[in-house]
C-alpha atoms as a PDB file:
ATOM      1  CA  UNK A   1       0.000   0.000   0.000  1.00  0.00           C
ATOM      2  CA  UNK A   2       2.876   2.308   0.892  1.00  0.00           C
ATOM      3  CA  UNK A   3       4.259   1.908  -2.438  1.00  0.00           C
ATOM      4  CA  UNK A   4       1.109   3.307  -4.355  1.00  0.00           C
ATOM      5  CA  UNK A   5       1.195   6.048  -2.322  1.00  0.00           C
ATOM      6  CA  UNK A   6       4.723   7.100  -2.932  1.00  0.00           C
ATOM      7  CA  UNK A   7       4.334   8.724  -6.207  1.00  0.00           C
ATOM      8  CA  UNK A   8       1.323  10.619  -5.174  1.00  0.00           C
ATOM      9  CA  UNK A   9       2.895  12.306  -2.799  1.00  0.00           C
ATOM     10  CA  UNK A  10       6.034  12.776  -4.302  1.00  0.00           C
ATOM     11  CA  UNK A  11       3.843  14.810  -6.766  1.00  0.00           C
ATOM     12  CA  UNK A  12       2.323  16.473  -4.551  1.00  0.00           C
ATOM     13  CA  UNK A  13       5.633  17.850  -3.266  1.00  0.00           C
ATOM     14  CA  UNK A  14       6.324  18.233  -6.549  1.00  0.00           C
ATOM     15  CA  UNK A  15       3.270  20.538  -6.999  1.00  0.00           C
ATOM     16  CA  UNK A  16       3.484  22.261  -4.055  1.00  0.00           C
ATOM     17  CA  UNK A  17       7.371  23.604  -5.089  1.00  0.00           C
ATOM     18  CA  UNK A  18       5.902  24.516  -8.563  1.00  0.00           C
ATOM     19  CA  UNK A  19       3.419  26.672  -7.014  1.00  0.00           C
ATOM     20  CA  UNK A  20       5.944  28.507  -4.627  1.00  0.00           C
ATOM     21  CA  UNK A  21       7.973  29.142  -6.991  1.00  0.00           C
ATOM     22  CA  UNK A  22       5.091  30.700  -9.452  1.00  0.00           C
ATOM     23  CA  UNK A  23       4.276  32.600  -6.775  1.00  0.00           C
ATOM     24  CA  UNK A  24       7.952  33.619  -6.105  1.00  0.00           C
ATOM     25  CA  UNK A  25       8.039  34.557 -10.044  1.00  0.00           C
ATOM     26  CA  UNK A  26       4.906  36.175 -10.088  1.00  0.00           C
ATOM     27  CA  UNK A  27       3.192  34.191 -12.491  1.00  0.00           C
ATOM     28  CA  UNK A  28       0.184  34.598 -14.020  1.00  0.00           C
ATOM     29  CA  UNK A  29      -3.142  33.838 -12.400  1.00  0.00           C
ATOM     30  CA  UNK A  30      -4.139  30.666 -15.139  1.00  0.00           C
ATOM     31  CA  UNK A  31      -1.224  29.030 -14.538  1.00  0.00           C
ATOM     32  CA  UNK A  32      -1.543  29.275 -10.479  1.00  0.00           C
ATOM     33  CA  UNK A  33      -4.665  28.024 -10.855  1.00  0.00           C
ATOM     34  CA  UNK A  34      -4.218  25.084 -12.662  1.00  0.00           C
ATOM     35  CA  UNK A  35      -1.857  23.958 -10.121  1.00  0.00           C
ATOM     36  CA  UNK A  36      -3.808  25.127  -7.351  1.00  0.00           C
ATOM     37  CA  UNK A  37      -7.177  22.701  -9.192  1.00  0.00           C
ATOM     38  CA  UNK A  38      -4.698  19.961  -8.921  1.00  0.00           C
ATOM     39  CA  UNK A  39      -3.623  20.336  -5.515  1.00  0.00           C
ATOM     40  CA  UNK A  40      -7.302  20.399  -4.149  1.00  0.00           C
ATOM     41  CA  UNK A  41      -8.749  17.840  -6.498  1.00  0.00           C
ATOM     42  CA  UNK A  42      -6.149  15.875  -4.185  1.00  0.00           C
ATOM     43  CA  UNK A  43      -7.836  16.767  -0.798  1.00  0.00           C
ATOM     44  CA  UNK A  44      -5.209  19.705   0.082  1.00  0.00           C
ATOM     45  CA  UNK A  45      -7.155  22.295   2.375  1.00  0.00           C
ATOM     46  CA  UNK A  46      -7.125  25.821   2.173  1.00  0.00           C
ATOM     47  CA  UNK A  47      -6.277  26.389   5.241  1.00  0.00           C
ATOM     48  CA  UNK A  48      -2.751  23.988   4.727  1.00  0.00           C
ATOM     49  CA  UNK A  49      -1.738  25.790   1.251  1.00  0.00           C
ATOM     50  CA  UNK A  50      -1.975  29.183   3.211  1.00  0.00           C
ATOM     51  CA  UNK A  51       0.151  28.569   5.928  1.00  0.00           C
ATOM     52  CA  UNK A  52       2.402  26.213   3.782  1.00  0.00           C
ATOM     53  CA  UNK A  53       2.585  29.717   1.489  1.00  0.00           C
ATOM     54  CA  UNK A  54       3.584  31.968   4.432  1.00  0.00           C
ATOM     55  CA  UNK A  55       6.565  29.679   5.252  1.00  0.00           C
ATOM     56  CA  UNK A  56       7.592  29.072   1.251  1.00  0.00           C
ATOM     57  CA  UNK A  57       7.137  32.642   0.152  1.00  0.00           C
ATOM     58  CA  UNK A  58       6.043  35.025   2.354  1.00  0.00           C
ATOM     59  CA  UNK A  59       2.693  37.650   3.361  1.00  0.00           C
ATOM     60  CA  UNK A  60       2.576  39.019  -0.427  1.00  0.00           C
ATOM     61  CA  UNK A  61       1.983  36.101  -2.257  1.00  0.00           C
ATOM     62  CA  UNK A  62      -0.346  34.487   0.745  1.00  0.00           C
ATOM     63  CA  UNK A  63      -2.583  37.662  -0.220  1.00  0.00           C
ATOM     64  CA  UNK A  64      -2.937  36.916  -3.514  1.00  0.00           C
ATOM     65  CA  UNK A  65      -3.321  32.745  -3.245  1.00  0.00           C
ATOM     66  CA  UNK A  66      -6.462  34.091  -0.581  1.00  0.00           C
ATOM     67  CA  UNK A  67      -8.209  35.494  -3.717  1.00  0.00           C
ATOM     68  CA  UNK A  68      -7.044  32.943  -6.354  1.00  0.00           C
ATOM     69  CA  UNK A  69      -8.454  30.580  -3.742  1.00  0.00           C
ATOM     70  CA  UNK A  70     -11.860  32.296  -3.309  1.00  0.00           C
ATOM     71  CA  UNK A  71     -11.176  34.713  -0.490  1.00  0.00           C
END
């Protein structure tokens, strides 16, 4: 069982960098959204991608994954 969960979450590191670092690079909107569809299609909370957002990147970009996010 541990072994078909592996890859999932190694991709769901993997998404979670990707989305730092679009945030970092101030990427547009569409493409943090597709990533963002992805990671909560995949059960991640709001709530965990915000405070996982302060620690990666910092108030600025926590502001504007609150409104990508719906608020």
């Amino acid at each position: 069982m541990a072994d078909e969960t592996l890859p999932k979450t190694l991709w769901s590191e993997t998404q979670l960098d990707i989305l730092f670092d679009a945030l970092k690079h101030r990427r547009p909107d569409y493409q943090l959204l597709e990533i963002l569809v992805d990671l909560r299609s995949r059960g991640f909370r709001r709530r965990y991608l915000l405070r996982k957002a302060e620690q990666q990147v910092g108030s600025e970009a926590v502001t504007r994954l609150k409104r990508l996010l719906g608020g």
